[in-house]
PDB file of N, CA and C in Angstrom:
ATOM      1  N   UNK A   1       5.817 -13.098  44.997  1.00  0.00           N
ATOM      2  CA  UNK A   1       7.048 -12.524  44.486  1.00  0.00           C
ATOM      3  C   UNK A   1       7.300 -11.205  45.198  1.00  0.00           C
ATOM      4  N   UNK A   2       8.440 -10.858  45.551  1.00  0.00           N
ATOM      5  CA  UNK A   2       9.444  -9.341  46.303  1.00  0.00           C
ATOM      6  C   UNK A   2       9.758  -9.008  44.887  1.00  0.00           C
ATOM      7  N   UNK A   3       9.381  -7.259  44.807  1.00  0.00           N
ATOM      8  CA  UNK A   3       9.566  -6.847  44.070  1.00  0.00           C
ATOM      9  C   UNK A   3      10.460  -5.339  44.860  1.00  0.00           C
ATOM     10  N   UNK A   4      11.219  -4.868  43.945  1.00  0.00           N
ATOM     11  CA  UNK A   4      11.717  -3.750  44.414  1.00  0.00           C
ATOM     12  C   UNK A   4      11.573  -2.598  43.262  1.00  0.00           C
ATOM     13  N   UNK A   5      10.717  -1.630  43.562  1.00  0.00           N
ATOM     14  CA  UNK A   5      10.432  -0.235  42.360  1.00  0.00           C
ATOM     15  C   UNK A   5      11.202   0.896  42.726  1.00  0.00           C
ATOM     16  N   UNK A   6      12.379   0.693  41.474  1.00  0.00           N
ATOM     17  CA  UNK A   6      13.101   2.296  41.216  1.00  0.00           C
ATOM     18  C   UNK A   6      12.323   3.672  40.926  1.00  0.00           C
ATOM     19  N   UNK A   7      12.771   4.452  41.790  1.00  0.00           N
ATOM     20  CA  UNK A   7      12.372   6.234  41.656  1.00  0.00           C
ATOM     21  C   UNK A   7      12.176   5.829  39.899  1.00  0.00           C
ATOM     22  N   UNK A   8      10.896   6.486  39.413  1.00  0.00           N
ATOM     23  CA  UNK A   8      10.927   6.988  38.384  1.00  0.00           C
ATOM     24  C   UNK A   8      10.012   5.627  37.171  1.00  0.00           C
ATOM     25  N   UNK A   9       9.631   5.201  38.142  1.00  0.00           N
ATOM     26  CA  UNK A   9       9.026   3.957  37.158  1.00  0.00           C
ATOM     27  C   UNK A   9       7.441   4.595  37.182  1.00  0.00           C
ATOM     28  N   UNK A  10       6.782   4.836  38.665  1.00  0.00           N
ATOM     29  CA  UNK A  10       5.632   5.219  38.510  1.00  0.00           C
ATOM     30  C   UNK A  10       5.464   4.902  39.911  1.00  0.00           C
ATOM     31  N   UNK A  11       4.520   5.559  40.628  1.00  0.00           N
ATOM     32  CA  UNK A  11       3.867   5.188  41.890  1.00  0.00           C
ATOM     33  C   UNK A  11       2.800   4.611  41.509  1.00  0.00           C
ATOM     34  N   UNK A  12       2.015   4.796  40.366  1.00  0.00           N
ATOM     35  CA  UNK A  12       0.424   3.661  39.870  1.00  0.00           C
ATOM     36  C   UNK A  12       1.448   2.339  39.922  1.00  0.00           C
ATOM     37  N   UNK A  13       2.350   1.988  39.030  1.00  0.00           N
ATOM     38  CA  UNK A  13       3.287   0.567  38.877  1.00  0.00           C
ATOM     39  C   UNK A  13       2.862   0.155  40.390  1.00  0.00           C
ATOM     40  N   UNK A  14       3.488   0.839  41.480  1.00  0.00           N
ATOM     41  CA  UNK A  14       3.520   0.438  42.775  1.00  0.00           C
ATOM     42  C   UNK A  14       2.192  -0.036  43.140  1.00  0.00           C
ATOM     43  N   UNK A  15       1.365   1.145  43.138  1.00  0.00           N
ATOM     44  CA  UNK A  15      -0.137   0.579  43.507  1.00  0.00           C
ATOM     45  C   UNK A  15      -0.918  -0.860  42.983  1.00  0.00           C
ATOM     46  N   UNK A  16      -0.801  -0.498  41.814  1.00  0.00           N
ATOM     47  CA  UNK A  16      -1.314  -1.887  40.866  1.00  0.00           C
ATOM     48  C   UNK A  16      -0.302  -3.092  41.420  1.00  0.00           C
ATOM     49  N   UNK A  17       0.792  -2.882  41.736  1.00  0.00           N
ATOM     50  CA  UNK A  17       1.822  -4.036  42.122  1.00  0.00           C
ATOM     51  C   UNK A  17       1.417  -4.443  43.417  1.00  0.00           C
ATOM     52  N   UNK A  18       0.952  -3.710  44.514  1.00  0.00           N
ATOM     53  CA  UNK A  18       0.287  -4.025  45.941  1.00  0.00           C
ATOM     54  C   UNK A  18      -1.213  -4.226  45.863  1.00  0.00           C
ATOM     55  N   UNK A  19      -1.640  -4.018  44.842  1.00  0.00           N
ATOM     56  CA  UNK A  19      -3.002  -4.404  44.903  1.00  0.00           C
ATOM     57  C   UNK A  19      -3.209  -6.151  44.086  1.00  0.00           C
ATOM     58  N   UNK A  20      -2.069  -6.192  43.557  1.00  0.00           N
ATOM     59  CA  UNK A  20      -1.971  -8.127  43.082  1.00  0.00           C
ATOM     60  C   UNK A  20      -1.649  -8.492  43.847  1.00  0.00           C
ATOM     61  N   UNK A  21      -1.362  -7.956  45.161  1.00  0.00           N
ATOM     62  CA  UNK A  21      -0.910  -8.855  46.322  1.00  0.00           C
ATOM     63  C   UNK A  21       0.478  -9.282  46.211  1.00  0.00           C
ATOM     64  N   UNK A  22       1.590  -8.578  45.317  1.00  0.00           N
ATOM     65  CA  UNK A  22       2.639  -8.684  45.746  1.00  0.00           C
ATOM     66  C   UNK A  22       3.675  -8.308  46.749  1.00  0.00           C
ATOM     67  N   UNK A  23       4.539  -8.540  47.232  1.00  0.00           N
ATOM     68  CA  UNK A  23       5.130  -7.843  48.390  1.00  0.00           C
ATOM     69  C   UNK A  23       6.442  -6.926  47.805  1.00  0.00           C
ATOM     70  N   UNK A  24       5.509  -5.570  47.664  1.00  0.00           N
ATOM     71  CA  UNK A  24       6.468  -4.204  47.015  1.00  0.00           C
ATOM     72  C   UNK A  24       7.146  -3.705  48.043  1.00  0.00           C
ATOM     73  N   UNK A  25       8.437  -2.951  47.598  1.00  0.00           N
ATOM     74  CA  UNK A  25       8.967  -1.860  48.118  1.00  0.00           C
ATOM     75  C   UNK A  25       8.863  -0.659  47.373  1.00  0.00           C
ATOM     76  N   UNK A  26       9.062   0.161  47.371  1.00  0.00           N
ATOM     77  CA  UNK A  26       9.614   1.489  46.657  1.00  0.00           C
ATOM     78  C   UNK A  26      10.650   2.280  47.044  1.00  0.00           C
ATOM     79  N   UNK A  27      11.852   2.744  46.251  1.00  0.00           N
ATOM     80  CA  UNK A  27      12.820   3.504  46.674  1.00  0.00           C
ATOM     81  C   UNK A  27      12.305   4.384  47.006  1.00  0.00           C
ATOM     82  N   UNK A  28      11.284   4.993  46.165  1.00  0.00           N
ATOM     83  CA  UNK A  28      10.933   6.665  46.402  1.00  0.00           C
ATOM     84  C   UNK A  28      10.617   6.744  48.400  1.00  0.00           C
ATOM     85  N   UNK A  29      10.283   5.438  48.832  1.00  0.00           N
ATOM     86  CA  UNK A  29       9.868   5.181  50.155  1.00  0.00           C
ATOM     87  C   UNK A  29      11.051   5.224  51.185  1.00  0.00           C
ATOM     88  N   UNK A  30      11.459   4.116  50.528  1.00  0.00           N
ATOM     89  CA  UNK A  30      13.164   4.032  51.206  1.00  0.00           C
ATOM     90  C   UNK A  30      14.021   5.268  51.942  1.00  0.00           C
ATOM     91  N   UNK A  31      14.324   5.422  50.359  1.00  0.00           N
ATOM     92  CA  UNK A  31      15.378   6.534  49.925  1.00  0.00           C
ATOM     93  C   UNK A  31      15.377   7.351  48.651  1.00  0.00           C
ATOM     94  N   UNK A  32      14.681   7.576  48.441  1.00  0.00           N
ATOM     95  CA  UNK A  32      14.633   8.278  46.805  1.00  0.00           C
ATOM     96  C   UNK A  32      15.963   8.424  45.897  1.00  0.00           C
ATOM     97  N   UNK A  33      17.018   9.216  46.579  1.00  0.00           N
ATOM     98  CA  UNK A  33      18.603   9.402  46.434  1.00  0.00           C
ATOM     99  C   UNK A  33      19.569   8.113  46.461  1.00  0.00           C
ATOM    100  N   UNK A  34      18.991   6.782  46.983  1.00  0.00           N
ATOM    101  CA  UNK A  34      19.726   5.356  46.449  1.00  0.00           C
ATOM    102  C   UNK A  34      20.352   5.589  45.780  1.00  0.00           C
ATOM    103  N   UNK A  35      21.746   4.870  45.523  1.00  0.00           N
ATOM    104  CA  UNK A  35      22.478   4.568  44.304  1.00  0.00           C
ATOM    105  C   UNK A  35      21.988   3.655  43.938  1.00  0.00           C
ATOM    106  N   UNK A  36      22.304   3.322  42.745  1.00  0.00           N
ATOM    107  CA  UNK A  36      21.970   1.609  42.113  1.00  0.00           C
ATOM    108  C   UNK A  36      22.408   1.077  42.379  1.00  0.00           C
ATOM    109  N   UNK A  37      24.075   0.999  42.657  1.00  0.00           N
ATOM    110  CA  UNK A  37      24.084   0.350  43.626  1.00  0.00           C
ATOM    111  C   UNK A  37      23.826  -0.622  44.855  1.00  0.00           C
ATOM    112  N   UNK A  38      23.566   0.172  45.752  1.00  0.00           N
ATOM    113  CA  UNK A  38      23.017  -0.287  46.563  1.00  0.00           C
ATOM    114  C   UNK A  38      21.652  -0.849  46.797  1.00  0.00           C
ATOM    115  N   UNK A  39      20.479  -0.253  45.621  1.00  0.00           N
ATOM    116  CA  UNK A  39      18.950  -0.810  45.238  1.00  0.00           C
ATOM    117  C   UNK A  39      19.742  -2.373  45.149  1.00  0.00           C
ATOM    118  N   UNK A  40      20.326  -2.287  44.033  1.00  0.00           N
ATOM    119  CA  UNK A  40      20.770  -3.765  43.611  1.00  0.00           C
ATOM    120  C   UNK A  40      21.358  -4.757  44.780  1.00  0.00           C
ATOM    121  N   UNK A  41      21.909  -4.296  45.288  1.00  0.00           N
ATOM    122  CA  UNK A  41      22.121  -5.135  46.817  1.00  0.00           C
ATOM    123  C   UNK A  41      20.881  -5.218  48.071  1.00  0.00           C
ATOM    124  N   UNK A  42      20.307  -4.435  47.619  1.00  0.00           N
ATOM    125  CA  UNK A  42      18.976  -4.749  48.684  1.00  0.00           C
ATOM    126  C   UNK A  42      17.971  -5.692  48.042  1.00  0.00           C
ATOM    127  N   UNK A  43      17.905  -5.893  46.865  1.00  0.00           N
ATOM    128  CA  UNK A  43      16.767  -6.187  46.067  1.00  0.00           C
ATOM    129  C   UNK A  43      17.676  -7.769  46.273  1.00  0.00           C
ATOM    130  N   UNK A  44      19.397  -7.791  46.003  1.00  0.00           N
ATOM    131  CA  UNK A  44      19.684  -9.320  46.344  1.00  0.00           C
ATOM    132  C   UNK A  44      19.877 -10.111  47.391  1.00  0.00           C
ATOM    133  N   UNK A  45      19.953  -9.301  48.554  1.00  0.00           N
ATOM    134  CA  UNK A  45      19.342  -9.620  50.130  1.00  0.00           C
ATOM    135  C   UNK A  45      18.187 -10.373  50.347  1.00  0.00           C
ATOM    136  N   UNK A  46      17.267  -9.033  50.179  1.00  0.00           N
ATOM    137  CA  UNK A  46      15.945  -9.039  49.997  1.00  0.00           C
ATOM    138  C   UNK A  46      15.417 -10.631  48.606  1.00  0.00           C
ATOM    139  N   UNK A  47      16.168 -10.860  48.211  1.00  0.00           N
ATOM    140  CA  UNK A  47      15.307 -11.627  46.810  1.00  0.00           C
ATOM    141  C   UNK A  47      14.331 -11.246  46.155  1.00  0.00           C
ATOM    142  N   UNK A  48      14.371  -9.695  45.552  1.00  0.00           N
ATOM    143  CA  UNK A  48      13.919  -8.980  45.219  1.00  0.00           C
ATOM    144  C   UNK A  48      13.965  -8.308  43.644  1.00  0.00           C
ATOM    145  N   UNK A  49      12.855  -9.182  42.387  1.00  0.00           N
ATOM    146  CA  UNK A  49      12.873  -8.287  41.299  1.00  0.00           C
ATOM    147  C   UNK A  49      12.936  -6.702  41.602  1.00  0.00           C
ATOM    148  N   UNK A  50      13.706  -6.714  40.863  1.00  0.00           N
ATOM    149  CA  UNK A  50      13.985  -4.747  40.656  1.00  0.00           C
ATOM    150  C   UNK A  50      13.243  -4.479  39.545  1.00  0.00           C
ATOM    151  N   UNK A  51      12.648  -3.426  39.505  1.00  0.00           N
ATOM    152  CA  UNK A  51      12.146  -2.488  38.467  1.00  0.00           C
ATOM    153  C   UNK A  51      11.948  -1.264  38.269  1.00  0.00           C
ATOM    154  N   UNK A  52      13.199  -1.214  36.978  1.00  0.00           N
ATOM    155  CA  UNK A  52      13.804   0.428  36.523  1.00  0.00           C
ATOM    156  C   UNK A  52      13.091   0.736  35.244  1.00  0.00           C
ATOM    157  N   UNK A  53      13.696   1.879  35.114  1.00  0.00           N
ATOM    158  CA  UNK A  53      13.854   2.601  33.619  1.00  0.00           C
ATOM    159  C   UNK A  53      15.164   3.429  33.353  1.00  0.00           C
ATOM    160  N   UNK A  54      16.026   2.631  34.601  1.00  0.00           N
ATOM    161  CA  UNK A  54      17.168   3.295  34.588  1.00  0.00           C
ATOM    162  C   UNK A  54      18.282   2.181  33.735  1.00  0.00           C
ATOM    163  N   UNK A  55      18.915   2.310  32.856  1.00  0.00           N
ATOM    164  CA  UNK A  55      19.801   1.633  31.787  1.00  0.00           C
ATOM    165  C   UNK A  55      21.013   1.528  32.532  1.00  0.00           C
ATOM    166  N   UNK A  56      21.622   2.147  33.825  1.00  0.00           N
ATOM    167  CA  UNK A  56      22.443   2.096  34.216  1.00  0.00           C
ATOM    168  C   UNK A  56      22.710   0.260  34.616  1.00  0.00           C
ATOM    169  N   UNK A  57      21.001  -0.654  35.358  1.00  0.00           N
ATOM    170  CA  UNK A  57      21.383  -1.737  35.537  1.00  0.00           C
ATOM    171  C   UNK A  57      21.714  -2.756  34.944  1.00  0.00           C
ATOM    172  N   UNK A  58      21.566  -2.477  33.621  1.00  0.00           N
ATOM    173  CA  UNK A  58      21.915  -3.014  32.306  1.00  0.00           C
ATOM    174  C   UNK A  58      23.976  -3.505  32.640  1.00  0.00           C
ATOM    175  N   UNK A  59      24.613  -2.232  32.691  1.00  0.00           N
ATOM    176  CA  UNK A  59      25.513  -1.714  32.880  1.00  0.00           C
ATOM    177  C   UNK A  59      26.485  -2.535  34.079  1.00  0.00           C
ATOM    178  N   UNK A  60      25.641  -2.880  35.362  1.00  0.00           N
ATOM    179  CA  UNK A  60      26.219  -3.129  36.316  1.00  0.00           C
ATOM    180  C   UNK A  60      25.888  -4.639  36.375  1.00  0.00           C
ATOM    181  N   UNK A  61      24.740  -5.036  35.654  1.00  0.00           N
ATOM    182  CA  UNK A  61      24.757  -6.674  35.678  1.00  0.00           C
ATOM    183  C   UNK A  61      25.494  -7.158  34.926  1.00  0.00           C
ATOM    184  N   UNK A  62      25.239  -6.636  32.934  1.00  0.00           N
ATOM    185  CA  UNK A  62      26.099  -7.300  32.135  1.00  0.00           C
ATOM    186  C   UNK A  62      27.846  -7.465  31.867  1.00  0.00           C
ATOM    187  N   UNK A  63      27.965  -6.121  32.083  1.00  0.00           N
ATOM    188  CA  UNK A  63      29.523  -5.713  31.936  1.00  0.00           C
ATOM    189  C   UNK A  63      30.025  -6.185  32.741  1.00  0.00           C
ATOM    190  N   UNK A  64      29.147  -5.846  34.256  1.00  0.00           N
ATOM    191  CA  UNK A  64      30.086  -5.959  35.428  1.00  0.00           C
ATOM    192  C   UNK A  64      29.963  -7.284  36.405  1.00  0.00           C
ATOM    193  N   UNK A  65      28.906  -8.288  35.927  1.00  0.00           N
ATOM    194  CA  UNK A  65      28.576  -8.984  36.458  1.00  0.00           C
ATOM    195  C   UNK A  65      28.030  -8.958  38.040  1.00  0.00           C
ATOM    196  N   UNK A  66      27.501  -8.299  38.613  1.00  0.00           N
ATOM    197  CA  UNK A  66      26.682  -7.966  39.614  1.00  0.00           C
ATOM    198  C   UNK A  66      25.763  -9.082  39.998  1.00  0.00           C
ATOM    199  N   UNK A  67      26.048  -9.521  41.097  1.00  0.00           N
ATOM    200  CA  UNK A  67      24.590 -10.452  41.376  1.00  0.00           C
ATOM    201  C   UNK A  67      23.404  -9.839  41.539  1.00  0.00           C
ATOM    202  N   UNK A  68      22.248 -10.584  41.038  1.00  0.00           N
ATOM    203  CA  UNK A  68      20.656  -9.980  40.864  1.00  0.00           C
ATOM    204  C   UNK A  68      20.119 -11.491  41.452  1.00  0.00           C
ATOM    205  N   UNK A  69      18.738 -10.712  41.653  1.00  0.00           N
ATOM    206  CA  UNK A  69      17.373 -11.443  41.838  1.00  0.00           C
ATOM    207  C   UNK A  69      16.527 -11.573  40.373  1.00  0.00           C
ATOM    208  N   UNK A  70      17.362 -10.789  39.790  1.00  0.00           N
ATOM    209  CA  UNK A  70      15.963 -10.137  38.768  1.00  0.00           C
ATOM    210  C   UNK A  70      15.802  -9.070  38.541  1.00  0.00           C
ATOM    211  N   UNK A  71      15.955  -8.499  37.037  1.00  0.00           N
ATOM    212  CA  UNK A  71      15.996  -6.777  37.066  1.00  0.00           C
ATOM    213  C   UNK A  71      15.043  -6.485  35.778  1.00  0.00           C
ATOM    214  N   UNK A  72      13.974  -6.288  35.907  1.00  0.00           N
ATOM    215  CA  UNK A  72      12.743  -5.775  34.676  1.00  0.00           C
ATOM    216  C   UNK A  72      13.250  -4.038  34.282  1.00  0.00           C
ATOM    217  N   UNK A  73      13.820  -4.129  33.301  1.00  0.00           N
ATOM    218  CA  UNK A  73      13.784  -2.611  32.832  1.00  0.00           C
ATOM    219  C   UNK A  73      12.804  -2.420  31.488  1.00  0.00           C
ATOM    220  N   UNK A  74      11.967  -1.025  31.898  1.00  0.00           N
ATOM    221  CA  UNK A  74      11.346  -0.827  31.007  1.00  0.00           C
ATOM    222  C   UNK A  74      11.617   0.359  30.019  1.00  0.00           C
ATOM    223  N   UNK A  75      11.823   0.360  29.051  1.00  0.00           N
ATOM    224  CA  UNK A  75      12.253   1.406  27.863  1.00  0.00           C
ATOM    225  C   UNK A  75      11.230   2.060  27.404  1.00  0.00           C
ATOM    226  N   UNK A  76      10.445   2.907  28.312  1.00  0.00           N
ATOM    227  CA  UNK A  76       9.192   3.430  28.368  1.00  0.00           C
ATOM    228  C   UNK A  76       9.462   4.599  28.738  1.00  0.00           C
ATOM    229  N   UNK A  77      10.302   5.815  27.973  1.00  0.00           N
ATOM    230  CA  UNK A  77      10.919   7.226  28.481  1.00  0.00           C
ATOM    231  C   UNK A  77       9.614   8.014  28.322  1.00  0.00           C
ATOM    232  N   UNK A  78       8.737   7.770  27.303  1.00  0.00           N
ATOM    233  CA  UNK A  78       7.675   8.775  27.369  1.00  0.00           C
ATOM    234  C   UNK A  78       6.055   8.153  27.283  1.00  0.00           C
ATOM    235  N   UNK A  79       6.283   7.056  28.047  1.00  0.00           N
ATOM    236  CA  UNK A  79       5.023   6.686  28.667  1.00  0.00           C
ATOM    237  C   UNK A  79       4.602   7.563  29.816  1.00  0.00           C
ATOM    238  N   UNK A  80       3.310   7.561  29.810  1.00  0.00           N
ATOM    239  CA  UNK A  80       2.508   8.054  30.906  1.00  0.00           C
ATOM    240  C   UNK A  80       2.488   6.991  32.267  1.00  0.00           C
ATOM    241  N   UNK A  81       1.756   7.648  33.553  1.00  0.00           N
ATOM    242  CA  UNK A  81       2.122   6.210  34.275  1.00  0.00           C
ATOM    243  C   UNK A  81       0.961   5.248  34.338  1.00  0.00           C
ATOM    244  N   UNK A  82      -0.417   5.834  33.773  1.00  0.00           N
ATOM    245  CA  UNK A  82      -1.211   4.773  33.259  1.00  0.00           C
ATOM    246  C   UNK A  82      -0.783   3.803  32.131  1.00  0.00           C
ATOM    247  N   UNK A  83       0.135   4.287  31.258  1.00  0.00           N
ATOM    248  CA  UNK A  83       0.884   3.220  30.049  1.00  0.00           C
ATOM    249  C   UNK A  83       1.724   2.241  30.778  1.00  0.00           C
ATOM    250  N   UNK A  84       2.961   2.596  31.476  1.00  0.00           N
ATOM    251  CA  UNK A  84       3.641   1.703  32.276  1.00  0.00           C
ATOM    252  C   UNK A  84       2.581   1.183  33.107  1.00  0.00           C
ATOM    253  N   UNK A  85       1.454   1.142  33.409  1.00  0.00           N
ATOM    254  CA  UNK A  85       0.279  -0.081  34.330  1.00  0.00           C
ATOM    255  C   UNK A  85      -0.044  -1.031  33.292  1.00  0.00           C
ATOM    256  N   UNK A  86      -0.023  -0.902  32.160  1.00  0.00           N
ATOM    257  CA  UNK A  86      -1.157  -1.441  30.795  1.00  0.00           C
ATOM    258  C   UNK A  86      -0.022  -2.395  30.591  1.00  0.00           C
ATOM    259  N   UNK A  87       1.644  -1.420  30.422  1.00  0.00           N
ATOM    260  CA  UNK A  87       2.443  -2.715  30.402  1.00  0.00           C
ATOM    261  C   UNK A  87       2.952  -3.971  31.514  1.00  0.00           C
ATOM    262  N   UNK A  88       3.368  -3.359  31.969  1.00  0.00           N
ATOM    263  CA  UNK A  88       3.417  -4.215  33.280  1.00  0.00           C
ATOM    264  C   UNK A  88       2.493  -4.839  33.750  1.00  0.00           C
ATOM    265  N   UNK A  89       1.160  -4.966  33.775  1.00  0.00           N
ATOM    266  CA  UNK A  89       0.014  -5.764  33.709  1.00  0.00           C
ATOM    267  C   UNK A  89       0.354  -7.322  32.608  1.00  0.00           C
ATOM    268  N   UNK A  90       0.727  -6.382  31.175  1.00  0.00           N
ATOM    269  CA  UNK A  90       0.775  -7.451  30.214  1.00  0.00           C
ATOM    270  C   UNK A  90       1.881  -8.112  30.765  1.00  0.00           C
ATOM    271  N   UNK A  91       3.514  -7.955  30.596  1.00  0.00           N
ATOM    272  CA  UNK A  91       4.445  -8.473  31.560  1.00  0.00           C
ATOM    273  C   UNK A  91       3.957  -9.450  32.647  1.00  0.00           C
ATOM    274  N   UNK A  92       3.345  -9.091  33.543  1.00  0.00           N
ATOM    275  CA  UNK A  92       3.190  -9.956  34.547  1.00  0.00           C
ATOM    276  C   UNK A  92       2.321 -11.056  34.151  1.00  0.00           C
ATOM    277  N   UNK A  93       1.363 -10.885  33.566  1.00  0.00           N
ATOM    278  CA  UNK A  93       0.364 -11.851  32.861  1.00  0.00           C
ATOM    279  C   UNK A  93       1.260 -12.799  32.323  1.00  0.00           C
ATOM    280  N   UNK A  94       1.897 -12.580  31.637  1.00  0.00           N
ATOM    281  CA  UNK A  94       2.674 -13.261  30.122  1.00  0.00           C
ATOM    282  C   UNK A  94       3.750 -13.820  30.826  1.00  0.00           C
ATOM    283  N   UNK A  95       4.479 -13.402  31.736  1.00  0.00           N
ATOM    284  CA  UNK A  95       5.515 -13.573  31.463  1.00  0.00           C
ATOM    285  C   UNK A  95       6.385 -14.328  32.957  1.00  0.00           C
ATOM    286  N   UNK A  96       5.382 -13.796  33.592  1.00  0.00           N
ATOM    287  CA  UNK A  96       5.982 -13.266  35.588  1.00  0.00           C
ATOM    288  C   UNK A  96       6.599 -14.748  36.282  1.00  0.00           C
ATOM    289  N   UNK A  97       6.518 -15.795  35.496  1.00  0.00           N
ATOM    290  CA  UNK A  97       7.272 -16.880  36.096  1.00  0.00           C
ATOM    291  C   UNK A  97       8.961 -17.316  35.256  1.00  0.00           C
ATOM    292  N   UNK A  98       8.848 -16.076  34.308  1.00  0.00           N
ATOM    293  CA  UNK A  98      10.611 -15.744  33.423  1.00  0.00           C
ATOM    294  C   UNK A  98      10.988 -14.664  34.231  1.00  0.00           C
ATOM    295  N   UNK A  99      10.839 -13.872  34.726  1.00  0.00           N
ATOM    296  CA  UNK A  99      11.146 -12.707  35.542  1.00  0.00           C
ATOM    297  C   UNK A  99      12.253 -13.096  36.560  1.00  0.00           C
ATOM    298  N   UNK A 100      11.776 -13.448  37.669  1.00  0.00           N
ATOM    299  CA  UNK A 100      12.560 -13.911  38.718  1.00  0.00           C
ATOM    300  C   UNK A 100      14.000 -14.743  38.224  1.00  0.00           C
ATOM    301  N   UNK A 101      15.548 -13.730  38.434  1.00  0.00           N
ATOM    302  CA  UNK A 101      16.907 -14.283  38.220  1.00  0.00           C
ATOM    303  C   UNK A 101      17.368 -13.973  36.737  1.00  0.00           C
ATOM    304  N   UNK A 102      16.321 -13.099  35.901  1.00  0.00           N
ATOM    305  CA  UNK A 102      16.561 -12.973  35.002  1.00  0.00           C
ATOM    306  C   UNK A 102      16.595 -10.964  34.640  1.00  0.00           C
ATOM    307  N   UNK A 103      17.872 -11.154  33.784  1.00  0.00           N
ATOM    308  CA  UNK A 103      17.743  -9.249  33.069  1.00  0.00           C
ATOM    309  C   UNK A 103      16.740  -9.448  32.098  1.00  0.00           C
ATOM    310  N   UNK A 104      15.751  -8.955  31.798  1.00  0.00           N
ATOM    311  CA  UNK A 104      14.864  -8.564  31.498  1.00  0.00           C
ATOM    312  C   UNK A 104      14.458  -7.029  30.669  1.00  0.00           C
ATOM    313  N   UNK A 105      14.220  -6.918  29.201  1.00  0.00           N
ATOM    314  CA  UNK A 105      14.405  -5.593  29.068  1.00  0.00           C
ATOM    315  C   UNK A 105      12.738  -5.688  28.068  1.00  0.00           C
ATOM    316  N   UNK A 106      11.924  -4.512  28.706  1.00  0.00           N
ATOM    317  CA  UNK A 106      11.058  -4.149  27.545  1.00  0.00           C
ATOM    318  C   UNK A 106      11.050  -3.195  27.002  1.00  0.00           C
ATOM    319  N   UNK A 107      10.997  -3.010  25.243  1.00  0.00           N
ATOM    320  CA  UNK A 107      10.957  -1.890  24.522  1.00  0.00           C
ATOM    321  C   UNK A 107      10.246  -2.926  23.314  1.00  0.00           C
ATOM    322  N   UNK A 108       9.620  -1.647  23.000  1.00  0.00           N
ATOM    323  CA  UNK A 108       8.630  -1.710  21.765  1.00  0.00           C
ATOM    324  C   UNK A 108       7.858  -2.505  21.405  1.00  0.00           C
ATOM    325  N   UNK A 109       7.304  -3.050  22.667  1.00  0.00           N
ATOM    326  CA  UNK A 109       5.943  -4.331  22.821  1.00  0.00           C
ATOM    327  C   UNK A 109       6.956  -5.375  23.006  1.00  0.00           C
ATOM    328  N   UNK A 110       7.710  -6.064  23.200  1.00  0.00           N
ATOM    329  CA  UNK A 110       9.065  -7.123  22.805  1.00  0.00           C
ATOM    330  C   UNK A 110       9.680  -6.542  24.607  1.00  0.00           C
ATOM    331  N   UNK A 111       9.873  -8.343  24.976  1.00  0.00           N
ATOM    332  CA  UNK A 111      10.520  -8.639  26.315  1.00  0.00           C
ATOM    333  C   UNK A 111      12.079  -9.034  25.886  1.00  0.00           C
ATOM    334  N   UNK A 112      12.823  -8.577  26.021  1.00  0.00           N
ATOM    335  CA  UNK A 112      13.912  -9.562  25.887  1.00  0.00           C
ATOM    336  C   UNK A 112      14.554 -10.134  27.112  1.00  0.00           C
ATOM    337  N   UNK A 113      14.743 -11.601  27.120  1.00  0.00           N
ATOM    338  CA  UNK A 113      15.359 -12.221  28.671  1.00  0.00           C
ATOM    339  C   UNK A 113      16.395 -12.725  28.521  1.00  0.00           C
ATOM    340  N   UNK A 114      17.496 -12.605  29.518  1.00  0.00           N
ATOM    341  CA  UNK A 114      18.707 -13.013  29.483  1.00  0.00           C
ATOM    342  C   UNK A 114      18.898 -13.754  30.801  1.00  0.00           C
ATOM    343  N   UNK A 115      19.290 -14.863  30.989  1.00  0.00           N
ATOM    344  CA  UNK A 115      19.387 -15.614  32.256  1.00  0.00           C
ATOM    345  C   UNK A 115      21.175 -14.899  32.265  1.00  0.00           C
ATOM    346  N   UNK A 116      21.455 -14.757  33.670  1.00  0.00           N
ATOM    347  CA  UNK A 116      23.012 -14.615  33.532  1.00  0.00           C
ATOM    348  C   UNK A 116      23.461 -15.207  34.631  1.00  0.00           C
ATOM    349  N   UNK A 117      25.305 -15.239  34.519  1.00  0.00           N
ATOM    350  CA  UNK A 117      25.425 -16.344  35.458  1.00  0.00           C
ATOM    351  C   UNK A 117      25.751 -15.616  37.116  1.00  0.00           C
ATOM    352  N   UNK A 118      25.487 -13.937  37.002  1.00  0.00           N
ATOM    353  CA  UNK A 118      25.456 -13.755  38.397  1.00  0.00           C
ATOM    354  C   UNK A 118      24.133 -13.467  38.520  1.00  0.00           C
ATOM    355  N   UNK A 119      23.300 -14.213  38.337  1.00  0.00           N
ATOM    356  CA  UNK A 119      21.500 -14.110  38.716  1.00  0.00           C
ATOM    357  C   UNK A 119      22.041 -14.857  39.966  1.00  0.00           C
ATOM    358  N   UNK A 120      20.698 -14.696  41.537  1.00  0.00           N
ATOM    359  CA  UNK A 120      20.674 -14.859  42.487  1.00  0.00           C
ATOM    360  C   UNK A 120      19.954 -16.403  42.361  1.00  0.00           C
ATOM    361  N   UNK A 121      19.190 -16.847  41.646  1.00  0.00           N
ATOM    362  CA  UNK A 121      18.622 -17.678  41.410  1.00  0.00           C
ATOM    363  C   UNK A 121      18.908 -18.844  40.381  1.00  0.00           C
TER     364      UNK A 121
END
């Protein structure tokens, strides 16, 4: 799985994400200053889960219908970035073959998935 990590999720997320042998990017690498925008168009190029903590992609998939690959947002404002590893560990375990083409939101132990009809997949 292509994953794409928004500024602000965690650089451990990243590490732990390249050490399962997935094939990561990171904005902070990229471009740090990305719009969402444009993450979101690279990540659907690319065929690329996104993963925020930014609510804005909420915003630009549902309302606006935006094509995605896949967008994991996590509602984790005052996790540490060892907490966002513990979750996203569980996530991927549990879950990582619902991920891909799907909005995706975690808050308060609880995944919620929404297939939509501008998923890339």
């Amino acid at each position: 799985m292509k994953i794409l990590v928004d500024v602000g999720v965690s650089k451990m997320v990243e590490e732990w994400l390249a050490r399962q042998r997935f094939d990561v990017k990171a904005v902070r690498d990229l471009n740090p200053s990305m719009a969402d925008f444009d993450i979101l168009a690279l990540a659907v190029t690319e065929e690329r889960l996104v993963i925020t903590m930014d609510k804005d992609f909420g915003e630009m998939i549902v309302r606006s219908g935006l094509p995605h690959a896949g967008v994991l947002l996590l509602r984790l404002e005052d996790a540490t970035s060892a907490e966002k590893v513990v979750v996203v560990q569980h996530i991927f375990a549990s879950y990582l073959d619902v991920l891909p083409g799907h909005y995706c939101v975690y808050q308060r132990g609880r995944l919620r998935v929404r297939g939509l009809p501008g998923s890339a997949n």
